[in-house]
C-alpha atoms as a PDB file:
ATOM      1  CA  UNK A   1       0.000   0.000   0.000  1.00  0.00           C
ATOM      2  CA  UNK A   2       1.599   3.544  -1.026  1.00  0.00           C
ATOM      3  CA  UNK A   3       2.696   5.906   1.948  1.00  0.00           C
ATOM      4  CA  UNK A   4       1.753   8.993   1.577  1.00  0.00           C
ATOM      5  CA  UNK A   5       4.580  10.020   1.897  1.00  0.00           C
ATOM      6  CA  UNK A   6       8.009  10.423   4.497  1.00  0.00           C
ATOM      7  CA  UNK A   7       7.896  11.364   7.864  1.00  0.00           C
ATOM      8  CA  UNK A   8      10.407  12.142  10.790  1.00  0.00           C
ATOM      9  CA  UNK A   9       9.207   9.017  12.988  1.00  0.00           C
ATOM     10  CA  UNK A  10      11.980   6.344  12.123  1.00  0.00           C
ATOM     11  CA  UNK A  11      14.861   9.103  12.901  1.00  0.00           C
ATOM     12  CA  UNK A  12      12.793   9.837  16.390  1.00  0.00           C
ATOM     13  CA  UNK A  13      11.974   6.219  17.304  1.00  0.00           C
ATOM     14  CA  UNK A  14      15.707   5.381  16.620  1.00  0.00           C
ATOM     15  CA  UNK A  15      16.862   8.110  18.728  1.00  0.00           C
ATOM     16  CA  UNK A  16      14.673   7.068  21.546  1.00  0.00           C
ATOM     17  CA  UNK A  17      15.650   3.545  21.898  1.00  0.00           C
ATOM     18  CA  UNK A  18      15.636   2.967  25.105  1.00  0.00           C
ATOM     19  CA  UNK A  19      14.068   6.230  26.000  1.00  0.00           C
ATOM     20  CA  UNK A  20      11.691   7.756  27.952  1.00  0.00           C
ATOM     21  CA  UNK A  21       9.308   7.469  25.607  1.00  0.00           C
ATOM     22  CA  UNK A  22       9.378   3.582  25.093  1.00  0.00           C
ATOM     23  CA  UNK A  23       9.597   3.104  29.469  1.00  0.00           C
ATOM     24  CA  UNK A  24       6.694   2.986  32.014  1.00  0.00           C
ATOM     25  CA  UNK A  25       5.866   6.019  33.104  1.00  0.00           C
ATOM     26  CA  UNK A  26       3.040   7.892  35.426  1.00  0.00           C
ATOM     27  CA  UNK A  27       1.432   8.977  32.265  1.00  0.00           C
ATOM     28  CA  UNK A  28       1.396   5.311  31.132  1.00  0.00           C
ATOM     29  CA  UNK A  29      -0.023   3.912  34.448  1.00  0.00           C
ATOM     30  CA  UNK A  30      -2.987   6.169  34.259  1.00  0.00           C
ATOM     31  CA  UNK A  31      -3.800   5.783  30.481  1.00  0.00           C
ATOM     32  CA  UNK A  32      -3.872   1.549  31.507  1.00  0.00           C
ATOM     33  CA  UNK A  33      -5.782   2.489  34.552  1.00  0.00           C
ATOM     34  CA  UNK A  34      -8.946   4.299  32.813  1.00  0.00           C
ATOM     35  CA  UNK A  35      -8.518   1.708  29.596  1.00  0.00           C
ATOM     36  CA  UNK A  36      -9.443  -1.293  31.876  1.00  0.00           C
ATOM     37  CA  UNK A  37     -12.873   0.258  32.482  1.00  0.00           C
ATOM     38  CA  UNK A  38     -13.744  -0.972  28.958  1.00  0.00           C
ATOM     39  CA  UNK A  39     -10.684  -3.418  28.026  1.00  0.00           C
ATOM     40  CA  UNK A  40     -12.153  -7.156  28.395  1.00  0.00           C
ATOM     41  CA  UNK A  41      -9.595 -10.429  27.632  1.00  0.00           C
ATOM     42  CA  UNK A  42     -10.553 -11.712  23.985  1.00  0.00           C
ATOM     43  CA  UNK A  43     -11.021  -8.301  22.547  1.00  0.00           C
ATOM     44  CA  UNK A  44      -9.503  -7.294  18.881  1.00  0.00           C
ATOM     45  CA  UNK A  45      -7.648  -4.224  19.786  1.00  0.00           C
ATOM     46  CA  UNK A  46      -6.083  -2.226  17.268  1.00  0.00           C
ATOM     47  CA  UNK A  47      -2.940  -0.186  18.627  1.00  0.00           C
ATOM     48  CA  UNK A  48      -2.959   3.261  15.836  1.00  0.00           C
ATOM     49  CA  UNK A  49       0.364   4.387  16.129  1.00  0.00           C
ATOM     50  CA  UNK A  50       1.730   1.790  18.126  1.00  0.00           C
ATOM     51  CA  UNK A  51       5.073   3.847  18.710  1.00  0.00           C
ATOM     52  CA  UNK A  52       7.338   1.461  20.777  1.00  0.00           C
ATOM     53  CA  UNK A  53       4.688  -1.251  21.248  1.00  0.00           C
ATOM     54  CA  UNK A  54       4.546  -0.593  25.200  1.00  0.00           C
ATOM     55  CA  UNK A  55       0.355  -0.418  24.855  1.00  0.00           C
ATOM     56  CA  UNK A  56       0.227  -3.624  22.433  1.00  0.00           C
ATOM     57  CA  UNK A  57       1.906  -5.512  24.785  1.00  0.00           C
ATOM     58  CA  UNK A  58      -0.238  -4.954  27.965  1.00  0.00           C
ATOM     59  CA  UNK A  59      -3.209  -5.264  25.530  1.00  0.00           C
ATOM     60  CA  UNK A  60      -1.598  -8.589  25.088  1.00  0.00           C
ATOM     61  CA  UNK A  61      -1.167  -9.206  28.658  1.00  0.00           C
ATOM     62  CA  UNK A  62      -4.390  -8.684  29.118  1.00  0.00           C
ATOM     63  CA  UNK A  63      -5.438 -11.502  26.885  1.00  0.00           C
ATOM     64  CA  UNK A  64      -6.503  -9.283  23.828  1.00  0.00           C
ATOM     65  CA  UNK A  65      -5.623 -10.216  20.395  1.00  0.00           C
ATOM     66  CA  UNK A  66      -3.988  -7.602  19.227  1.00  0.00           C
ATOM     67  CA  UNK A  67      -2.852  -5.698  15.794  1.00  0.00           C
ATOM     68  CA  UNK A  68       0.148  -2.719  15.738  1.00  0.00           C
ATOM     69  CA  UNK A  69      -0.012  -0.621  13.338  1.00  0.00           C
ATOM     70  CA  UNK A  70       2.613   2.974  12.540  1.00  0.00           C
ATOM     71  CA  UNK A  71       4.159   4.600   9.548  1.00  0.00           C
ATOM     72  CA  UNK A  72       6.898   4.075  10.708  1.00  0.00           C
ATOM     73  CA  UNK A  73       9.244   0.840  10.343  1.00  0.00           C
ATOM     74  CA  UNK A  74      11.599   1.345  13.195  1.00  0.00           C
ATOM     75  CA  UNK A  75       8.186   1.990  15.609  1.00  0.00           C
ATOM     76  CA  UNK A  76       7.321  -1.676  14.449  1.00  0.00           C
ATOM     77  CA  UNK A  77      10.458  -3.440  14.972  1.00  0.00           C
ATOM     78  CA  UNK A  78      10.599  -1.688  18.942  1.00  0.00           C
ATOM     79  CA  UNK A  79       6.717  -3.143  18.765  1.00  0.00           C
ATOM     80  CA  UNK A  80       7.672  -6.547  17.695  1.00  0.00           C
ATOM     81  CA  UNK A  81      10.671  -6.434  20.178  1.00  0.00           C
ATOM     82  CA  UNK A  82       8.722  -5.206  23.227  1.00  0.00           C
ATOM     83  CA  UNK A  83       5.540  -7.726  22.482  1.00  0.00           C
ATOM     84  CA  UNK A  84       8.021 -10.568  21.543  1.00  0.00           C
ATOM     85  CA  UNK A  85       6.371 -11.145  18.580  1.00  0.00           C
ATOM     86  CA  UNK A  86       2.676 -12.126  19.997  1.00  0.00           C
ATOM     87  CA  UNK A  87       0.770  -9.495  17.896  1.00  0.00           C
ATOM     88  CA  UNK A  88      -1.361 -10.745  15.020  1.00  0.00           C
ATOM     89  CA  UNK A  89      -0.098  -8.465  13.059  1.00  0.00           C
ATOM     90  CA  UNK A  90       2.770  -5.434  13.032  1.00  0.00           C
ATOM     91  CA  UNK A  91       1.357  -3.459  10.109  1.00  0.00           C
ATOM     92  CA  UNK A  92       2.747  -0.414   8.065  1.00  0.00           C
ATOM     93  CA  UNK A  93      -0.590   1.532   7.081  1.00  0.00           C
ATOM     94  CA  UNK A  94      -1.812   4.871   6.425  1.00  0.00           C
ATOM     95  CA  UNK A  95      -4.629   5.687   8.593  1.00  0.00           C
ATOM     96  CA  UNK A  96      -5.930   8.552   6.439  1.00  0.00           C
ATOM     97  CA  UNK A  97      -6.340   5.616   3.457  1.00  0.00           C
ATOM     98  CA  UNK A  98      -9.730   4.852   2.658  1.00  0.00           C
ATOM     99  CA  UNK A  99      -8.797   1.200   1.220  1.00  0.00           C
ATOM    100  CA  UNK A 100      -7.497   0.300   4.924  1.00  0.00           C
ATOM    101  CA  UNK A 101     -10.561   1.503   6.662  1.00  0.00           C
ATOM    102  CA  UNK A 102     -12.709  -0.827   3.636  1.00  0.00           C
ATOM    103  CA  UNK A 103     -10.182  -3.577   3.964  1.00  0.00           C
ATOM    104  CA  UNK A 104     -10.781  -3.771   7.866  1.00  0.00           C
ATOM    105  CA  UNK A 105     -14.080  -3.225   8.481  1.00  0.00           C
ATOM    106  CA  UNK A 106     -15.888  -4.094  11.710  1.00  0.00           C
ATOM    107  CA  UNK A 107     -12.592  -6.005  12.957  1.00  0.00           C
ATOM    108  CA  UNK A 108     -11.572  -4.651  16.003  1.00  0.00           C
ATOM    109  CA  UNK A 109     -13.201  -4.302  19.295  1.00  0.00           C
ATOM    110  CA  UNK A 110     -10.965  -1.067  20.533  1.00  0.00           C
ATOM    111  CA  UNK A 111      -9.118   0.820  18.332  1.00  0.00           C
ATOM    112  CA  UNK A 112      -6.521   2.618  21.060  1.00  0.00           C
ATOM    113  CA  UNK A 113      -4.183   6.141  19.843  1.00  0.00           C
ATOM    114  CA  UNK A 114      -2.151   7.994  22.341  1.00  0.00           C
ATOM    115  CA  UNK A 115      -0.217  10.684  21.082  1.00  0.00           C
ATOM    116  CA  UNK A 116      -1.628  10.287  17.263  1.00  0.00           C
ATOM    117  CA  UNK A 117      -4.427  13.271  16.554  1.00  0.00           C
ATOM    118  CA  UNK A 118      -2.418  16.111  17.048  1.00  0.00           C
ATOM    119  CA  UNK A 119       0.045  15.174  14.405  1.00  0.00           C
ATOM    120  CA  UNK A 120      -2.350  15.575  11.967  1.00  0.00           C
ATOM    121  CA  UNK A 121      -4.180  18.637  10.499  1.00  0.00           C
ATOM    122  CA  UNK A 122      -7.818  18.903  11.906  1.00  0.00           C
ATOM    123  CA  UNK A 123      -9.560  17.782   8.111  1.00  0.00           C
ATOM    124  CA  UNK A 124      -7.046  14.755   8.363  1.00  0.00           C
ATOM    125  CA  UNK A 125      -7.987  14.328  12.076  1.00  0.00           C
ATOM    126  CA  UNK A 126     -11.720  13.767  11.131  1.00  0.00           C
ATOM    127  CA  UNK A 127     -10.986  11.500   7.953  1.00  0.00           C
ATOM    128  CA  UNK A 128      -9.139   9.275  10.390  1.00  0.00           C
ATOM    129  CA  UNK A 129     -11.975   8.975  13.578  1.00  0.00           C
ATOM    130  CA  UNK A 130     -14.463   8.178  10.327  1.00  0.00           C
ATOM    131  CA  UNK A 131     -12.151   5.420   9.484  1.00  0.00           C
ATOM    132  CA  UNK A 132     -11.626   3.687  13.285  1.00  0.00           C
ATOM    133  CA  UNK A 133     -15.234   4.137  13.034  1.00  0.00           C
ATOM    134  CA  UNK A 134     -15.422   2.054   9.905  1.00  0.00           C
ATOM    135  CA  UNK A 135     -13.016  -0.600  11.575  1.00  0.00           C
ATOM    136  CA  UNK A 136     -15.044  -0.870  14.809  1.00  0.00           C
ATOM    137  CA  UNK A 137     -17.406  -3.729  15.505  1.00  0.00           C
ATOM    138  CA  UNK A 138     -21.053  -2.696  16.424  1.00  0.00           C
ATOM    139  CA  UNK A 139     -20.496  -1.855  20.373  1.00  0.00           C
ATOM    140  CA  UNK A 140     -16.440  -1.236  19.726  1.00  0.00           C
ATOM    141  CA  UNK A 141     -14.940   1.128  21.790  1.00  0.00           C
ATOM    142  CA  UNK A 142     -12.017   4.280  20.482  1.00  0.00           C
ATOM    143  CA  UNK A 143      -9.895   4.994  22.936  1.00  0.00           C
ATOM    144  CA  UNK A 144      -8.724   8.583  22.124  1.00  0.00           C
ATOM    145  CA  UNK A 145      -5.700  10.069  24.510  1.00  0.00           C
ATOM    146  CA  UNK A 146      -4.143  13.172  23.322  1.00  0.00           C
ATOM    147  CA  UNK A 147      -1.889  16.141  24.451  1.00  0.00           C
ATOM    148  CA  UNK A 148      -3.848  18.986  26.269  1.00  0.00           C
ATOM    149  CA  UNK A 149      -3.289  22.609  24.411  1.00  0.00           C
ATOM    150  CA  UNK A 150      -4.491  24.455  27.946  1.00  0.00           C
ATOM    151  CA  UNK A 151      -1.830  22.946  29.815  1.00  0.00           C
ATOM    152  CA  UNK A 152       1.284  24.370  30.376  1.00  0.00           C
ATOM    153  CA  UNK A 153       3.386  21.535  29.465  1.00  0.00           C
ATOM    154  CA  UNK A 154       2.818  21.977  25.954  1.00  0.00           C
ATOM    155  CA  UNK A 155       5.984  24.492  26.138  1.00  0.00           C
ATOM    156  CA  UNK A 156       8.122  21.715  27.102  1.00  0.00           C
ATOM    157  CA  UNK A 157       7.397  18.754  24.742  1.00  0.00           C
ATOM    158  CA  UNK A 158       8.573  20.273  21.925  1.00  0.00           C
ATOM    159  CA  UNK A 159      12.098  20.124  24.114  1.00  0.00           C
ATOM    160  CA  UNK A 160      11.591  16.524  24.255  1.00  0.00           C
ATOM    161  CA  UNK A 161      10.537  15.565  21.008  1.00  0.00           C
ATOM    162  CA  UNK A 162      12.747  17.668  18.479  1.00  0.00           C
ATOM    163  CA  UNK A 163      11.732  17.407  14.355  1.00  0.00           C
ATOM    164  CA  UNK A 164       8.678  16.410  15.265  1.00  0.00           C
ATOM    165  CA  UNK A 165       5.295  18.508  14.643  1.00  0.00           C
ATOM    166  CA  UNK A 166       2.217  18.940  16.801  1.00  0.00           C
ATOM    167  CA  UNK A 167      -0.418  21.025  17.818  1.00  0.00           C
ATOM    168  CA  UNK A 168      -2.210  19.541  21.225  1.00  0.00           C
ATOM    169  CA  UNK A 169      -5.723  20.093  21.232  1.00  0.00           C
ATOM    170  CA  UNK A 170      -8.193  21.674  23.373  1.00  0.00           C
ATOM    171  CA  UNK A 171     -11.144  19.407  25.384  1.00  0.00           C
ATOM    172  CA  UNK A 172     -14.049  20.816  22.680  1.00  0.00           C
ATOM    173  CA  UNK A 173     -12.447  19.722  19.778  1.00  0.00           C
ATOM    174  CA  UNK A 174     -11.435  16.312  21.109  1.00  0.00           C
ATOM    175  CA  UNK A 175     -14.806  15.632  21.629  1.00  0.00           C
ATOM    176  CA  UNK A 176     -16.079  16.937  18.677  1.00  0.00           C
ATOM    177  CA  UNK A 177     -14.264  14.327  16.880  1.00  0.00           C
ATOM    178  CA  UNK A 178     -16.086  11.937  18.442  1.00  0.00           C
ATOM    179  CA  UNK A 179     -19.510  12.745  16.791  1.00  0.00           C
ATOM    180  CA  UNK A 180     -21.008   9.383  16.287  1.00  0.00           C
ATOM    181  CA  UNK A 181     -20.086   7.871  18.726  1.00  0.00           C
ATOM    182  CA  UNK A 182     -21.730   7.843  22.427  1.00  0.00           C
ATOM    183  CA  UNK A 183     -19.573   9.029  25.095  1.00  0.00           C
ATOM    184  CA  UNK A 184     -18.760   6.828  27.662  1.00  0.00           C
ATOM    185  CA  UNK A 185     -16.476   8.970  29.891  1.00  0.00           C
ATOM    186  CA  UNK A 186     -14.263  11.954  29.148  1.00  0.00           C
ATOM    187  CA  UNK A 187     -11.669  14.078  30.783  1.00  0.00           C
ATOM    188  CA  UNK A 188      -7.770  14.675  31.295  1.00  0.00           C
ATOM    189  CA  UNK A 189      -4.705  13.232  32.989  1.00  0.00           C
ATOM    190  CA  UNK A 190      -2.414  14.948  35.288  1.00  0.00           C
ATOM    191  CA  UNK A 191       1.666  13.256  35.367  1.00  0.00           C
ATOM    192  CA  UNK A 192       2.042  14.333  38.820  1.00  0.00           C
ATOM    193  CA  UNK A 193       4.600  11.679  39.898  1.00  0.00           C
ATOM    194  CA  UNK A 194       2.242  10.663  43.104  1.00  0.00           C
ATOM    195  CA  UNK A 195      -0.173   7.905  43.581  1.00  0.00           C
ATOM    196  CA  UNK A 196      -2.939  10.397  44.180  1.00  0.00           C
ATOM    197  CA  UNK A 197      -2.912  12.734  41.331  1.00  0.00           C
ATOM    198  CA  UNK A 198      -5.843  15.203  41.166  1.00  0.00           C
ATOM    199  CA  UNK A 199      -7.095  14.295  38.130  1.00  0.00           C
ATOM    200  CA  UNK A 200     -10.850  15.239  39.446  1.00  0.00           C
ATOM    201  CA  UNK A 201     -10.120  18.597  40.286  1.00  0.00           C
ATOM    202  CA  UNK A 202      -7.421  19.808  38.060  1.00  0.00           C
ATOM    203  CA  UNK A 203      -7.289  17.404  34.617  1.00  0.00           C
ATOM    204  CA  UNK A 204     -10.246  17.652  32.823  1.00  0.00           C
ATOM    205  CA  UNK A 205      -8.945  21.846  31.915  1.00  0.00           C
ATOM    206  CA  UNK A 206      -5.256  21.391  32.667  1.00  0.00           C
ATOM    207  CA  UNK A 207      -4.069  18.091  32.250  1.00  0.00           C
ATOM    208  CA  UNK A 208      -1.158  17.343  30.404  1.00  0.00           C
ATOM    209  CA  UNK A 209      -3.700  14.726  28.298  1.00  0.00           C
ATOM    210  CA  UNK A 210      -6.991  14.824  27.223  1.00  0.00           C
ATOM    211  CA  UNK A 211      -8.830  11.785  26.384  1.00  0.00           C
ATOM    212  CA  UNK A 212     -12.334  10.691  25.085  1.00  0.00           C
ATOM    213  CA  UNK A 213     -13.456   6.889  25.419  1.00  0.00           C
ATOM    214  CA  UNK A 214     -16.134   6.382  23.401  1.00  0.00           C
ATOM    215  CA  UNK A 215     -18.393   3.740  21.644  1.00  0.00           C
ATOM    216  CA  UNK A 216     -19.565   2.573  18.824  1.00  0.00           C
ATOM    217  CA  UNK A 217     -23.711   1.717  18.708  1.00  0.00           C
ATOM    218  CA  UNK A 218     -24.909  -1.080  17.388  1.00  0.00           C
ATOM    219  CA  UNK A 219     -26.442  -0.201  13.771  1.00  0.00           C
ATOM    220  CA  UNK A 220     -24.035   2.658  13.438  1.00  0.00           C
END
């Protein structure tokens, strides 16, 4: 299938071999913490944008079946190195293309992206919800987790992730992506490195991430 065309990920993803951005972190722990309100062992999840693989393989430890999909080859090999090679599939796609979403419809149970949207421009953004849409299973669930543009640490990633483009997105638009879809629970994730993290009080406006969990009806 033809890439659109090339992008800065394999230079990053080599670079952070290793990294911070391939280890556990608080950030991690609370992503897995509000996915396991919906994840269920046996589920088809696809991981959209799997980065280093660290999500695909706790989907995997969690008994899901699981496909990892980037743009990016050196992304996959991490993947396929951090899951051991359990996945179904390690997959180079393009999520905007409309022959993937046709090719994969109604496969997956959860289709999961952290750190995806906000690399792409808000036209490309909507294209790509209407295709994990089209990939869902009546009753599927997206998993949406993205960087927060009201919170201050915005200033600092683009320290952290050098060459690489983004524009973090406010709590509206996040959920107006989601149109479609019924809401199952929304709202934003502090990185405070503490147990008790005030996620309540404070995340939902100024969390470093926003996210939207959200689900597909049946007949949709």
């Amino acid at each position: 299938m033809p890439i659109r065309k090339p992008n800065p990920w394999n230079r990053f993803w080599t670079r952070s071999r290793g990294g911070r951005f391939t280890r556990e972190s608080w950030s991690k722990r609370r992503i897995l913490e509000r996915l396991r309100r919906v994840l269920r062992p046996g589920m088809r999840v696809l991981d959209a944008g799997c980065g280093s693989g660290f999500f695909s393989a706790r989907f995997l430890d969690e008994g899901c079946r699981v496909t990892a999909l980037d743009l990016s080859e050196e992304a996959l090999a991490l993947a396929r190195e951090a899951t051991g090679g359990r996945a179904d599939a390690y997959v180079r796609e393009d999520l905007l293309d409309a022959e993937f979403a046709a090719r994969r419809a109604a496969s997956f149970d959860l289709v999961f992206s952290d750190g995806l949207f906000e690399h792409y421009a808000p036209r490309d953004q909507e294209r790509i919800l209407s295709h994990f849409r089209a990939i869902l299973a009546p009753g599927g669930y997206a998993a949406t987790f993205v960087p927060n543009a009201l919170s201050g640490w915005t200033l600092l990633r683009p320290l952290l992730m050098p060459g690489i483009r983004e524009v973090p997105l406010r709590p509206r638009r996040l959920l107006d992506l989601h149109r479609g879809f019924s809401i199952v629970e929304t709202g934003g994730l502090n990185v405070l490195p503490f147990r008790l993290s005030p996620e309540r009080l404070l995340g939902a406006h100024f969390g470093m991430l926003l996210y939207v969990i959200a689900r597909k009806e049946e007949g949709a």
